[in-house]
Protein backbone atom coordinates (compact mmCIF):
# COMPACT_ATOMS: atom_id res chain seq x y z
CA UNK A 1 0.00 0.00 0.00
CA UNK A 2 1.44 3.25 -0.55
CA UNK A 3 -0.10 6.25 0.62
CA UNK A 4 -0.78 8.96 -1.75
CA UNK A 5 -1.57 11.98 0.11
CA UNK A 6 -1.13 13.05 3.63
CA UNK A 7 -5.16 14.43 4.83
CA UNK A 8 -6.22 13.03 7.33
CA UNK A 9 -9.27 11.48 6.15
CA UNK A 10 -7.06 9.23 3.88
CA UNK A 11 -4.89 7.89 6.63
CA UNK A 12 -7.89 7.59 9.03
CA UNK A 13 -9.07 5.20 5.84
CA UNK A 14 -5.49 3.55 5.92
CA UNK A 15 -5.41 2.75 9.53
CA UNK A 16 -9.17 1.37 9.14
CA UNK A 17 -8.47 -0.54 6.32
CA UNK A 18 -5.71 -1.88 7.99
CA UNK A 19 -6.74 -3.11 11.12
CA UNK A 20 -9.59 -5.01 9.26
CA UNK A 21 -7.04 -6.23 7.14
CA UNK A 22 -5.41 -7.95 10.22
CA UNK A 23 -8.96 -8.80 12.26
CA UNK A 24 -10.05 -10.82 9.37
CA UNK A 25 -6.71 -12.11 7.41
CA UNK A 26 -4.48 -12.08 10.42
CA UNK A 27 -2.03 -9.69 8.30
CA UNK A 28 0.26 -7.17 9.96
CA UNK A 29 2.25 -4.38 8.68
CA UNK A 30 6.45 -5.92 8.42
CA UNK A 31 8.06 -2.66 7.17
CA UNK A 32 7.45 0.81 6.38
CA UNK A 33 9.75 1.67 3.72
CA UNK A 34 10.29 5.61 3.43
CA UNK A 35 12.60 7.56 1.13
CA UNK A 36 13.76 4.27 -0.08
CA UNK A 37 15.03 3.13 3.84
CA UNK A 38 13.39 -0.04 5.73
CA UNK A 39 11.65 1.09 9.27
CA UNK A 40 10.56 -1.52 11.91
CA UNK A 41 6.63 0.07 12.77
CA UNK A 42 5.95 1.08 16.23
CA UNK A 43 3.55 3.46 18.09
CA UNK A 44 5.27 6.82 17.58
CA UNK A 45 5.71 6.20 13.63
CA UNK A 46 3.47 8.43 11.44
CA UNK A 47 2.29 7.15 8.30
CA UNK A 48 3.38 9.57 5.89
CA UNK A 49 2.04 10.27 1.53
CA UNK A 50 4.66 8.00 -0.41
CA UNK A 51 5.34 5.52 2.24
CA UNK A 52 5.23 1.65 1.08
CA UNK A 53 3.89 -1.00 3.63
CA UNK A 54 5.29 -4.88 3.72
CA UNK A 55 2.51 -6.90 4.70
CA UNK A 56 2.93 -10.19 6.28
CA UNK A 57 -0.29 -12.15 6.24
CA UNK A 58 -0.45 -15.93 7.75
CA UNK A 59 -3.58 -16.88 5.45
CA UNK A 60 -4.13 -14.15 2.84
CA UNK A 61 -3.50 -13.81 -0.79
CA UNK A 62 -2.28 -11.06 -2.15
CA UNK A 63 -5.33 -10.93 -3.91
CA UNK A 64 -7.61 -10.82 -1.05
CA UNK A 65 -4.81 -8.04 0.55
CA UNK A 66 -5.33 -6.17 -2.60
CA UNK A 67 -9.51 -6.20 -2.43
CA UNK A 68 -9.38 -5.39 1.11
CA UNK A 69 -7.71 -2.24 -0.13
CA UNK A 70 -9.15 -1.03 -3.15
């Protein structure tokens, strides 16, 4: 996923998206990769327009990771 503006509403979106993304596929975000450098997520990390997301998922195809998005 890679955000592609910073307003709120859109991240608001992102984090929703996401956390249903995990509830129901048991995915979870690896990696934020930002200016082109790998960052281990925690708490104080912002998402920010432009970064790109490795997702880990246990059952999910990238299909279903994709439609969960879109």
């Amino acid at each position: 996923m890679v955000l592609l503006d910073d307003s709120f509403a859109s991240i608001a979106t992102a984090v929703r998206l996401g956390r249903a993304v995990y509830q129901n596929m048991g995915t979870v975000v690896a990696t934020i990769v930002r200016d082109g450098q790998p960052t281990v997520p925690d708490p104080a990390i912002r998402l920010r327009a432009g970064d790109e997301l490795l997702l880990v998922s246990r059952s999910a195809t990238e299909q279903e990771i994709h439609a969960a998005f879109q």
